[in-house]
Protein backbone atom coordinates (compact mmCIF):
# COMPACT_ATOMS: atom_id res chain seq x y z
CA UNK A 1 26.02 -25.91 -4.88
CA UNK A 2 27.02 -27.37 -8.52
CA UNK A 3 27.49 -24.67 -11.45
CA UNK A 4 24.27 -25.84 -13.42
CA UNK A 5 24.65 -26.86 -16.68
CA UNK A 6 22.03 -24.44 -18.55
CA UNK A 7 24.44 -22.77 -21.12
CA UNK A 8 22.40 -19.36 -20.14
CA UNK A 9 23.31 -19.10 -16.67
CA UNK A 10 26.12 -16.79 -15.92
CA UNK A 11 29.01 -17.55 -13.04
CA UNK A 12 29.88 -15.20 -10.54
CA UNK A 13 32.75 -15.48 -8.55
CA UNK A 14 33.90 -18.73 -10.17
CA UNK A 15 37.21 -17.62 -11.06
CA UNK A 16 39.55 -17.86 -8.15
CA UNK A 17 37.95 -20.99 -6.50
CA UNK A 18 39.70 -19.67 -3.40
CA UNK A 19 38.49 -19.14 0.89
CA UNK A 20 37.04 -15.60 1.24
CA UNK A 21 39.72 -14.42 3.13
CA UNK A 22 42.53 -15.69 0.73
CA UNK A 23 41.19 -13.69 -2.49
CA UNK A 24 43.38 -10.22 -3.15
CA UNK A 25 40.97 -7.97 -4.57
CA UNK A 26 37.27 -7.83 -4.66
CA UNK A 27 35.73 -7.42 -7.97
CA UNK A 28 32.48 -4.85 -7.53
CA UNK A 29 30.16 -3.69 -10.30
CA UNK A 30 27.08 -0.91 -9.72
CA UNK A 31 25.44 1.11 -12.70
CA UNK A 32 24.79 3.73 -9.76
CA UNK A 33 26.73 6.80 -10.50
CA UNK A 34 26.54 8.81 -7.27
CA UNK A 35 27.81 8.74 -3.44
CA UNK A 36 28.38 5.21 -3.82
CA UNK A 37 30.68 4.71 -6.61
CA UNK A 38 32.97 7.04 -4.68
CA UNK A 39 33.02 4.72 -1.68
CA UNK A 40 33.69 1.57 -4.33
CA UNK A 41 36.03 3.05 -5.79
CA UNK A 42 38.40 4.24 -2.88
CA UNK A 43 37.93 0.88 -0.75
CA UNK A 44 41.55 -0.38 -0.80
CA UNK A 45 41.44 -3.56 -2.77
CA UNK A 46 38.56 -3.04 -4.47
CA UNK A 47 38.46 -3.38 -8.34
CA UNK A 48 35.74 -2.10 -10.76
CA UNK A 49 34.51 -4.51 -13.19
CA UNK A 50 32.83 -3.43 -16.77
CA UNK A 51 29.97 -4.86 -18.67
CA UNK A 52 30.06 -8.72 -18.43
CA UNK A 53 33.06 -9.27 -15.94
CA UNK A 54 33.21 -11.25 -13.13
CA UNK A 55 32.07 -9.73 -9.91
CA UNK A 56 32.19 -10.66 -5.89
CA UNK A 57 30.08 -7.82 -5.20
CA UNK A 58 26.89 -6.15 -7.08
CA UNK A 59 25.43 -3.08 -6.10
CA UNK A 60 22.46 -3.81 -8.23
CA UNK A 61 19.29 -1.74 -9.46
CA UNK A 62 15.70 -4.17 -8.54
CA UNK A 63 15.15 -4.64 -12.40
CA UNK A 64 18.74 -6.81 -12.42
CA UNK A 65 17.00 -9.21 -10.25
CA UNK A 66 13.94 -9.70 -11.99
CA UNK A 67 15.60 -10.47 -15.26
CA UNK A 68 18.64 -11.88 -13.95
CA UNK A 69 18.61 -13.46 -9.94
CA UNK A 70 17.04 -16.94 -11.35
CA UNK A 71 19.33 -17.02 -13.92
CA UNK A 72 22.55 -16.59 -12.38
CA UNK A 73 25.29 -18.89 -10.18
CA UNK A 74 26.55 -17.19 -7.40
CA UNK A 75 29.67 -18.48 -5.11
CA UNK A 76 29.48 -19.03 -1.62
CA UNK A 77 31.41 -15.43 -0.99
CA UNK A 78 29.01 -13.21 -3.68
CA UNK A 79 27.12 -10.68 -2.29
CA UNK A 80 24.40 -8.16 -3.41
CA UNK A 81 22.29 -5.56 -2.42
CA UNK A 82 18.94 -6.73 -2.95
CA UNK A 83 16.73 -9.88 -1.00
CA UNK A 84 14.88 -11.56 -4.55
CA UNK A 85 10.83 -10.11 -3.21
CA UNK A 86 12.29 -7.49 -1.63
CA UNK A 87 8.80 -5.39 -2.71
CA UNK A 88 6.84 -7.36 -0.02
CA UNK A 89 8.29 -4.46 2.27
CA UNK A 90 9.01 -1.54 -0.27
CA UNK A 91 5.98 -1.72 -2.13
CA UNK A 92 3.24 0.90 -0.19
CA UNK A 93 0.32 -1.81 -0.87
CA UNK A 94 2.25 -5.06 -0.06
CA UNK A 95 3.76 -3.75 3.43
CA UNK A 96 0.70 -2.92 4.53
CA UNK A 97 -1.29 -6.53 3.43
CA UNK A 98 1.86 -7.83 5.35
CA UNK A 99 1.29 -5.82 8.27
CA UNK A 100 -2.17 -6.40 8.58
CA UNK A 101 -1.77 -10.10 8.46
CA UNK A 102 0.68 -9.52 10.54
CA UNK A 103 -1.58 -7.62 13.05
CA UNK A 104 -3.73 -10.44 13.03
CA UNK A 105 -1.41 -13.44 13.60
CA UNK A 106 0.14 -11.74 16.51
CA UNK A 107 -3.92 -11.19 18.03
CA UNK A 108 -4.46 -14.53 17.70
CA UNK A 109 -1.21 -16.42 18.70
CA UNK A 110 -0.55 -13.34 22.01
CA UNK A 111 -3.50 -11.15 22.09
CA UNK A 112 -4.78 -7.60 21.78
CA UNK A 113 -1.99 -5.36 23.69
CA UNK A 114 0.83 -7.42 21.57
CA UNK A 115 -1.18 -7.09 18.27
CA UNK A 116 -1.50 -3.14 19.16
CA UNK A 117 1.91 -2.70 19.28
CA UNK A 118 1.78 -2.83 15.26
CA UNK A 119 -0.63 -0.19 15.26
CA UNK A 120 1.97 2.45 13.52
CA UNK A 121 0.52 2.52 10.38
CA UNK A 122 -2.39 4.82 9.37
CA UNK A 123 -5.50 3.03 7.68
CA UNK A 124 -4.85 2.14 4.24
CA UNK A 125 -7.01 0.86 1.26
CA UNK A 126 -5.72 -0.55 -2.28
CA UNK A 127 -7.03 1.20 -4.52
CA UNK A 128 -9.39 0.15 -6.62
CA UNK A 129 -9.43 -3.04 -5.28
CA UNK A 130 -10.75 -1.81 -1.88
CA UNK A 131 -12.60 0.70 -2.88
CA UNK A 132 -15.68 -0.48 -1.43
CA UNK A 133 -14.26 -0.63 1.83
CA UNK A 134 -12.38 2.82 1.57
CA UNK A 135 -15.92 4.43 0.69
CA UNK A 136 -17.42 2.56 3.66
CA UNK A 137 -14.79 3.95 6.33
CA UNK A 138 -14.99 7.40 4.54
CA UNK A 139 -18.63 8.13 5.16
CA UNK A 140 -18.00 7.43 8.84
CA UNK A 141 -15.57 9.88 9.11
CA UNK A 142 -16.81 12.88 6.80
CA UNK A 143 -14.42 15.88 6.60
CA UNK A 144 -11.23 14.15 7.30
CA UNK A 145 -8.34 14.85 5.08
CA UNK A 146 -7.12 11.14 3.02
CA UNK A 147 -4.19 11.23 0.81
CA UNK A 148 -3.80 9.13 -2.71
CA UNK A 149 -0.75 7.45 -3.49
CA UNK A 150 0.78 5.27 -6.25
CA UNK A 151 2.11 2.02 -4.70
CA UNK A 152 4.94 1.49 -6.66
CA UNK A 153 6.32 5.54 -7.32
CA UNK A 154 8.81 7.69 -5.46
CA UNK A 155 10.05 10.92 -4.97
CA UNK A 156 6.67 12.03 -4.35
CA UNK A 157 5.10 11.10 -8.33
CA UNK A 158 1.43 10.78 -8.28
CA UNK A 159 0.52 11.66 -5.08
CA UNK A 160 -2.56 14.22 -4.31
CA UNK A 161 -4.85 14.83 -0.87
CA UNK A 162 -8.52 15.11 -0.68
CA UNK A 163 -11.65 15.24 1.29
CA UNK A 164 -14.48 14.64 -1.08
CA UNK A 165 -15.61 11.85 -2.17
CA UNK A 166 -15.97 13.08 -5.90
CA UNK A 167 -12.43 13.42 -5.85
CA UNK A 168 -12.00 9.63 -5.72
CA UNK A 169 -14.33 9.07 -8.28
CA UNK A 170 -12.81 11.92 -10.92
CA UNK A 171 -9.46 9.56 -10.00
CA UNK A 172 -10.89 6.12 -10.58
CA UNK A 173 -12.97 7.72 -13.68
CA UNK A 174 -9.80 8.46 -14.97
CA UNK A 175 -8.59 4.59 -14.70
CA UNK A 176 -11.72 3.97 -16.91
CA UNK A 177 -12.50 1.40 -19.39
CA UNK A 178 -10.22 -1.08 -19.89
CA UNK A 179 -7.51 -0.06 -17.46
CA UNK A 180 -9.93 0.07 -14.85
CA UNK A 181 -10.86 -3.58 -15.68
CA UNK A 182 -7.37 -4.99 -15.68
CA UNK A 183 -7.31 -3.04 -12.77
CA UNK A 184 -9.90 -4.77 -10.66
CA UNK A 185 -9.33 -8.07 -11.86
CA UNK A 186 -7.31 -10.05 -9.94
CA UNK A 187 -3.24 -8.80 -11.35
CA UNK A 188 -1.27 -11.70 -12.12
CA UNK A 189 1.64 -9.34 -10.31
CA UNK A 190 -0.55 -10.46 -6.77
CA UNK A 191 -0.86 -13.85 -6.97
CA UNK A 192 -0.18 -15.90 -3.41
CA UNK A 193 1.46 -19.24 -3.15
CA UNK A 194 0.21 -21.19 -0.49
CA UNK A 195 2.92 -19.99 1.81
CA UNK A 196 0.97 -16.62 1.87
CA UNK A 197 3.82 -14.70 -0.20
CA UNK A 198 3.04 -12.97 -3.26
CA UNK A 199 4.73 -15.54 -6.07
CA UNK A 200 8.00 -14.19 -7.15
CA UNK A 201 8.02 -14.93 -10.74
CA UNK A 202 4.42 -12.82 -11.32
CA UNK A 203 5.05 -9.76 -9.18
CA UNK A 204 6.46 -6.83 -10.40
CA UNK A 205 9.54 -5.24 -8.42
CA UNK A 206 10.59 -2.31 -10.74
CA UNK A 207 8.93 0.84 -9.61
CA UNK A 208 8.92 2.52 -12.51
CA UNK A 209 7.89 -0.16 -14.94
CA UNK A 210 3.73 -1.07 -13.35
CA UNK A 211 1.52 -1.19 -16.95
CA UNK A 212 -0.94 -0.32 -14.55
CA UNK A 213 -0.61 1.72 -11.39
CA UNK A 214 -2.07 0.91 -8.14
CA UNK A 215 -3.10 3.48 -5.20
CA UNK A 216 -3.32 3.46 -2.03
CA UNK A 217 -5.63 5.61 -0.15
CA UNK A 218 -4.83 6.31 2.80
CA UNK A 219 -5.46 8.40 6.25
CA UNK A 220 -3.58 11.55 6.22
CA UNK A 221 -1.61 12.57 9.38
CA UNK A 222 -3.58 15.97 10.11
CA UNK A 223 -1.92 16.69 13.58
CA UNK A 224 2.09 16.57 12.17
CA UNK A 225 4.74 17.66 15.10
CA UNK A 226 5.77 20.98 13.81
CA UNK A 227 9.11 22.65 13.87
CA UNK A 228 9.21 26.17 13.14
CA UNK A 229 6.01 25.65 12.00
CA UNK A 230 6.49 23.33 8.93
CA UNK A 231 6.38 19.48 8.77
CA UNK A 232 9.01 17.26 8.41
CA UNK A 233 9.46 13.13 8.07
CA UNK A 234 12.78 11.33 9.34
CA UNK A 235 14.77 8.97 7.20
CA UNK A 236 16.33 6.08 8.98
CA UNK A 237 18.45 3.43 7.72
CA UNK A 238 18.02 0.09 8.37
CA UNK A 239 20.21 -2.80 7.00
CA UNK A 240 19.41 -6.36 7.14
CA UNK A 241 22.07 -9.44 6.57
CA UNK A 242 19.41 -12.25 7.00
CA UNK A 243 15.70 -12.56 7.06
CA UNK A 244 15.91 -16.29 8.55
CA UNK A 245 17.10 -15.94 10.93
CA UNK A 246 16.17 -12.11 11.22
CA UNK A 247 19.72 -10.22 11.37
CA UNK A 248 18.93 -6.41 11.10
CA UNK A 249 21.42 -3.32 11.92
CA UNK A 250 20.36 0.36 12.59
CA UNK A 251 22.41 3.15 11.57
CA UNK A 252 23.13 5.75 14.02
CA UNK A 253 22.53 8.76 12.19
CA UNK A 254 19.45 9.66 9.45
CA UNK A 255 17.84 13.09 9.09
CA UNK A 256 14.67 15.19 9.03
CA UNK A 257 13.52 16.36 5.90
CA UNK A 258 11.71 19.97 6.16
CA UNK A 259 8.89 20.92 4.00
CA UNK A 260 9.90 24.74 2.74
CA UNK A 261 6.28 25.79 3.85
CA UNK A 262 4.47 26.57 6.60
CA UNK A 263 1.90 23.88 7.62
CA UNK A 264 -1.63 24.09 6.85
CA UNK A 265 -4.71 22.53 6.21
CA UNK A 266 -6.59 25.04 4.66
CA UNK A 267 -4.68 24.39 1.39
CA UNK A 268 -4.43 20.43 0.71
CA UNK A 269 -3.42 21.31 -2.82
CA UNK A 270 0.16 22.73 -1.98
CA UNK A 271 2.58 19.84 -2.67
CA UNK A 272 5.09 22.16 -1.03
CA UNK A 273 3.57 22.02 2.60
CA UNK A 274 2.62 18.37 2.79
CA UNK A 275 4.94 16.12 1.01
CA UNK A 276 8.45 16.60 2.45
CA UNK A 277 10.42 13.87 -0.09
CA UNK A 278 13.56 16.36 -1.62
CA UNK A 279 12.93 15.66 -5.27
CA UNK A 280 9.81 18.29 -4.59
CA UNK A 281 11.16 20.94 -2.05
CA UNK A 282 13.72 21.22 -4.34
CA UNK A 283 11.55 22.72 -7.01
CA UNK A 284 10.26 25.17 -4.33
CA UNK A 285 11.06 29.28 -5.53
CA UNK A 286 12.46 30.03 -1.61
CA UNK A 287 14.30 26.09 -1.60
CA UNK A 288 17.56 27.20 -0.20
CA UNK A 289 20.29 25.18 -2.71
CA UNK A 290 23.46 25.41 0.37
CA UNK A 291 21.02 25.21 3.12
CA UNK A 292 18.79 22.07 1.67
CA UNK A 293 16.05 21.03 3.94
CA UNK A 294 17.55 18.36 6.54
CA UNK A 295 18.46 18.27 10.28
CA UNK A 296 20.67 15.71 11.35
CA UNK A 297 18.87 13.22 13.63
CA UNK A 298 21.28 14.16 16.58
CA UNK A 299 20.12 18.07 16.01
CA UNK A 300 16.61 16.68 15.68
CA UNK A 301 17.41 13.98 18.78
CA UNK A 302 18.60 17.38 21.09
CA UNK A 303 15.71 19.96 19.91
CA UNK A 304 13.24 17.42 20.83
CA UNK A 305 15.21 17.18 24.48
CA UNK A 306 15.10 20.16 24.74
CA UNK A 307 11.27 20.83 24.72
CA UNK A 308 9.97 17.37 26.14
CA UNK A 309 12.98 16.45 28.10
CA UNK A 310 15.20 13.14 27.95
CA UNK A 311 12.54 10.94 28.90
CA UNK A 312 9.63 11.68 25.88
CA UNK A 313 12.13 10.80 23.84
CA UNK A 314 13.69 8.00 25.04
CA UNK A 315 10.26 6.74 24.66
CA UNK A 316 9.96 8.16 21.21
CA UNK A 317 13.11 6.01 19.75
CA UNK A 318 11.80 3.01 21.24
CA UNK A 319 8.58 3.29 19.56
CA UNK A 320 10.64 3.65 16.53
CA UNK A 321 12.62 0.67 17.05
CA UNK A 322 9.46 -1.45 17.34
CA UNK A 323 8.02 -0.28 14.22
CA UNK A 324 11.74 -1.32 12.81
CA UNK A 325 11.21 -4.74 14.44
CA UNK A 326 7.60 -5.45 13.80
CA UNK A 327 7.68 -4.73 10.05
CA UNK A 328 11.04 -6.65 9.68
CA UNK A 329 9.13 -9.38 11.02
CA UNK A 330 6.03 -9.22 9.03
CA UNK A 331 7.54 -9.59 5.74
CA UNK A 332 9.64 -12.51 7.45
CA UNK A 333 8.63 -15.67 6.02
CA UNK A 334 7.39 -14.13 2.94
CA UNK A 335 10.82 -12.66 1.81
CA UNK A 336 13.11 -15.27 -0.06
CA UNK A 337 15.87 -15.14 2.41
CA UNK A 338 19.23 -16.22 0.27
CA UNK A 339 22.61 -15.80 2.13
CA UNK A 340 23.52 -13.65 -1.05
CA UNK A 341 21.56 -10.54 0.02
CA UNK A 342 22.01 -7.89 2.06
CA UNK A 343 18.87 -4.80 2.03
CA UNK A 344 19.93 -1.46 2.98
CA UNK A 345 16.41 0.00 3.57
CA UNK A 346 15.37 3.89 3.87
CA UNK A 347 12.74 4.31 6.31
CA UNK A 348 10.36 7.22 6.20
CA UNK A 349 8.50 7.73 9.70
CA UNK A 350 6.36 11.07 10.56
CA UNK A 351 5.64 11.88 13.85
CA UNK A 352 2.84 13.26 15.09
CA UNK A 353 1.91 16.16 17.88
CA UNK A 354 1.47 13.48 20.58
CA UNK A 355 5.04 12.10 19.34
CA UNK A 356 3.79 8.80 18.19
CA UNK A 357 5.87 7.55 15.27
CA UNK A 358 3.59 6.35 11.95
CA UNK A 359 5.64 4.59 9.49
CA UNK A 360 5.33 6.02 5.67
CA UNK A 361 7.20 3.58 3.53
CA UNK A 362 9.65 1.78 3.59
CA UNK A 363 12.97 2.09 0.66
CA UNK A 364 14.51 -0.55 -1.33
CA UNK A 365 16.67 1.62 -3.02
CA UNK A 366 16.73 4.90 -0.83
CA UNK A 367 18.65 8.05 -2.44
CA UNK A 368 21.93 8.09 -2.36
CA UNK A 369 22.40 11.02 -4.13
CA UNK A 370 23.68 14.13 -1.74
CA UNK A 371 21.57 17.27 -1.66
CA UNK A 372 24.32 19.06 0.66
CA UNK A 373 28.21 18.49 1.65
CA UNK A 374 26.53 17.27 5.43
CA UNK A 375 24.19 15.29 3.40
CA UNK A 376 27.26 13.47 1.25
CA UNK A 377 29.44 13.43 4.05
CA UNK A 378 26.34 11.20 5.94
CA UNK A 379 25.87 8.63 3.39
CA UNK A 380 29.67 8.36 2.52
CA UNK A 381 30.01 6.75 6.39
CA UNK A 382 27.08 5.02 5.63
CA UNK A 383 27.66 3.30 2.51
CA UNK A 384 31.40 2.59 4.26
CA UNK A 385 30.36 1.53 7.48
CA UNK A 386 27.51 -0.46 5.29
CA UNK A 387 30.22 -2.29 3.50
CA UNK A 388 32.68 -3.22 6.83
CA UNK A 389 29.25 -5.19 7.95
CA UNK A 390 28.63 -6.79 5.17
CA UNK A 391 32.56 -7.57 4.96
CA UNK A 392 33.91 -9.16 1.74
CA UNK A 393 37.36 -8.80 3.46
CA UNK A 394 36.11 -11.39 5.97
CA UNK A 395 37.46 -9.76 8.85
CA UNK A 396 34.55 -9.77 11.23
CA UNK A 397 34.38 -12.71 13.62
CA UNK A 398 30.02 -12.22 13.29
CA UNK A 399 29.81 -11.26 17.32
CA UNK A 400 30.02 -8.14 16.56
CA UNK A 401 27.26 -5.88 18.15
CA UNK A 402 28.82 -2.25 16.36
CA UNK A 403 30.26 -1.64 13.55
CA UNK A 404 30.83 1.92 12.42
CA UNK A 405 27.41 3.56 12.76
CA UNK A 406 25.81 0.29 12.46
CA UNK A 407 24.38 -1.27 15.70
CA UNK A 408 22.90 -4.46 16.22
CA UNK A 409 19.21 -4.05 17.14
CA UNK A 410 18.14 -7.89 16.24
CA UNK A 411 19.96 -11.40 15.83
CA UNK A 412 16.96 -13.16 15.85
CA UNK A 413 15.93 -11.68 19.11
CA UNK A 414 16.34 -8.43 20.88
CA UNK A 415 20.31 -7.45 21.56
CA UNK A 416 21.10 -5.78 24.57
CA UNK A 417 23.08 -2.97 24.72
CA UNK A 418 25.16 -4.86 28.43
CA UNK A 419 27.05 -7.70 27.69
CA UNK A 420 26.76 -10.87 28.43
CA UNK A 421 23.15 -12.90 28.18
CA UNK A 422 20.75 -11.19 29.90
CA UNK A 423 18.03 -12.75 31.82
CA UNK A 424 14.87 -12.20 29.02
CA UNK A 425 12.38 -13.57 31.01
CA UNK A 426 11.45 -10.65 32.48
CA UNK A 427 12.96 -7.82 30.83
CA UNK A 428 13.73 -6.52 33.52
CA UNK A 429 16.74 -4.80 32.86
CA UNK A 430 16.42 -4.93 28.99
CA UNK A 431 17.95 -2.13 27.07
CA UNK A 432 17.51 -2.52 23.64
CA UNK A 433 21.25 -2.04 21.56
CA UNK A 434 19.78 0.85 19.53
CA UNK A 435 21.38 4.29 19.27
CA UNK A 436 19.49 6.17 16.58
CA UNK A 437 20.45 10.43 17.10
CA UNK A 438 23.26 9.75 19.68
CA UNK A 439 26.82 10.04 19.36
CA UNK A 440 28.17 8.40 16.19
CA UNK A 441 32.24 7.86 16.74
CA UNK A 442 32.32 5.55 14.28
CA UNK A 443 36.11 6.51 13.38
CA UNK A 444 37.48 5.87 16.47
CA UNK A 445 34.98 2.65 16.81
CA UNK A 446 36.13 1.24 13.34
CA UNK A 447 39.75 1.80 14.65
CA UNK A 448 39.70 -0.03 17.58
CA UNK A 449 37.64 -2.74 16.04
CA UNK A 450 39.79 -3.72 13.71
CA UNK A 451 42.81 -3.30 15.47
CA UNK A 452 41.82 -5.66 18.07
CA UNK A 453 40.68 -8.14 15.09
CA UNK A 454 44.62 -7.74 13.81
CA UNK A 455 45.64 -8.65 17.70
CA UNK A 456 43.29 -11.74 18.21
CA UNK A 457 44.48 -13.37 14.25
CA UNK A 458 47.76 -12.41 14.90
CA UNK A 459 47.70 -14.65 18.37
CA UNK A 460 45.36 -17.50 16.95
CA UNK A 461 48.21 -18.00 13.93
């Protein structure tokens, strides 16, 4: 790739004109001030740039890319941490189009039992778009709880539950006017190329920057597993290196996030017994500051063990892994897929009393803030491990199925967990290389990893 010649595009990693593996330092920039400017900043070799420097590496909000991805030359070795569309996943309205299409290809191409294995998503409407469809479904289900959220908010913003129909319409009376008409015409933000993505240069990938806000109405979860009586959701973190061809990690350990109240449904108002995200518990009067609300997956992994035994919940993670799969490969070939990007996502999955995993959401820029010392000392070996894989030293060889906490769970296709190639035609004895709640050793994994990478360049030179 040339450096263009358009005086307003900016270089990046122009400056040493060196191989990866020859350059000294690595020159990182982030304008996140939390857990991960820690792990920058004590990564031997790594240098913080200011302002307008030159950077390798950019830990980047989603608003950097929309004002400055098409307008910036990167070198082969730059990395950063967002794919260009990533909102075709993170946004609540465009993962579930994506899905559904999704859903439908697979029907048509390998029938009705493949096609059900997306089913792990409750039924969604855009709001107001669909809301001629979402009235249709509601009258044949009267009495069922539905729950209202912005598509393009976190931390729990905006988001209500209801069960009458004159809820909806004090909501959409409130987009009145001329909102409500921008609203239903078609949003320039939506517009699909004739690839089927949503164009790139219209859409709108900053959450907290929509003129106009978009809902989502969708099926509330009324039967939630319970723990101690009180809901919870699991966070999972998923990174991916590639979308063509699909190259996706999963981290070993995640957590359950507790709501502080008991659950029930005779109180739909109570943001404190059905939405579980942190930024609310923690304005709970009994949130416990020390305590927080979070079980470790592997505490989570062993209760659930303990009460269904090993075999429920083997089938429980496996479930979970599809749902990682299947909506990695829905947003595909609609996600720009540039060698540049890497996409640590946050997954939020609730399970229900019949321990079928529904996914949430899905994260493009999932807190890394710590709400307890466990909490940091999770995401500090996740952010480290997340930086060994994508590997700016260039000391991987790339057949790598661990690193860390990171395991390989897809290179376009399924990795198994034996070595070798394993027969897929039947698979037979296919065991998917996923170990989400087990064991993570990642110290003494990352030691012997890269000690044996030292042995094998020490005999090749």
């Amino acid at each position: 790739m040339s450096r263009p010649k358009n005086q307003n595009y900016k270089g990046h990693g122009l400056s040493k004109g060196k191989e990866r593996e020859q350059r000294a330092s690595i020159r990182f920039k982030t304008t996140l001030i939390n857990t991960l400017m820690d792990v920058l900043r004590h990564r031997p070799g790594w240098v913080e740039v200011k302002d307008e420097g030159e950077w390798d590496f950019y830990w980047c909000d989603v608003s950097w890319l929309r004002e400055n991805f098409d307008h910036t030359y990167m070198d082969e070795h730059v990395r950063i941490s967002h794919f260009r569309n990533h909102y075709e996943l993170t946004r609540k309205n465009y993962m579930v189009k994506n899905l559904k299409r999704f859903r439908k290809q697979l029907e048509r191409e390998a029938g009705k039992l493949e096609a059900a294995k997306c089913d792990f998503f409750p039924k969604t409407f855009e709001m107001p778009c669909e809301y001629h469809l979402f009235v249709e479904e509601f009258r044949k289900n009267p009495g069922i709880t539905w729950i209202m959220k912005p598509v393009a908010r976190s931390q729990g913003k905006g988001i209500f539950l209801f069960r009458r129909l004159k809820d909806i319409m004090d909501w959409r009376k409130g987009t009145a006017g001329k909102k409500l008409t921008s609203l239903e015409a078609p949003p320039a933000r939506s517009a699909v190329n004739p690839s089927g993505s949503h164009d790139a240069r219209s859409s709108d990938d900053q959450k907290d920057e929509i003129p106009v806000e978009n809902y989502v109405a969708q099926r509330y979860i009324e039967n939630p597993y319970l723990i101690g009586g009180r809901k919870f959701d699991l966070r999972v973190y998923v990174l991916v290196m590639s979308y063509l061809p699909l190259r996706a990690w999963l981290y070993r350990d995640g957590f359950a996030r507790f709501s502080n109240t008991r659950f029930t449904l005779s109180s739909i108002d109570d943001q404190y017994v059905h939405l579980t995200n942190v930024a609310v518990q923690k304005t709970s009067p009994d949130y416990h500051a020390k305590k927080g609300c979070k079980w470790m997956l592997q505490r989570f992994r062993q209760y659930l063990a303990s009460k269904h035994g090993p075999e429920a919940v083997e089938t429980l993670f496996s479930d979970m892994d599809n749902i990682f799969v299947r909506s990695l490969q829905s947003v595909q070939k609609v996600i720009i897929s540039d060698k540049h990007c890497f996409e640590l996502y946050g997954y939020d999955i609730l399970i229900d009393e019949n321990l079928k995993p529904w996914l949430l959401e899905v994260n493009a820029s999932p807190s890394l803030t710590a709400s307890s010392q466990e909490d940091y000392e999770l995401k500090i070996c996740l952010l480290e491990d997340t930086l060994h894989v994508v590997d700016m030293e260039a000391r991987l060889t790339g057949r790598e199925k661990r690193v860390g906490g990171f395991d390989l769970m897809w290179n376009d296709g399924p990795v198994s967990r034996e070595e070798g190639a394993p027969d897929l035609s039947g698979m037979g004895n296919f065991v998917t290389n996923t170990h989400l709640g087990c064991i993570n050793d990642r110290n003494n994994q990352l030691r012997q990893l890269f000690r044996s990478l030292q042995s094998q360049k020490k005999a090749s030179s």
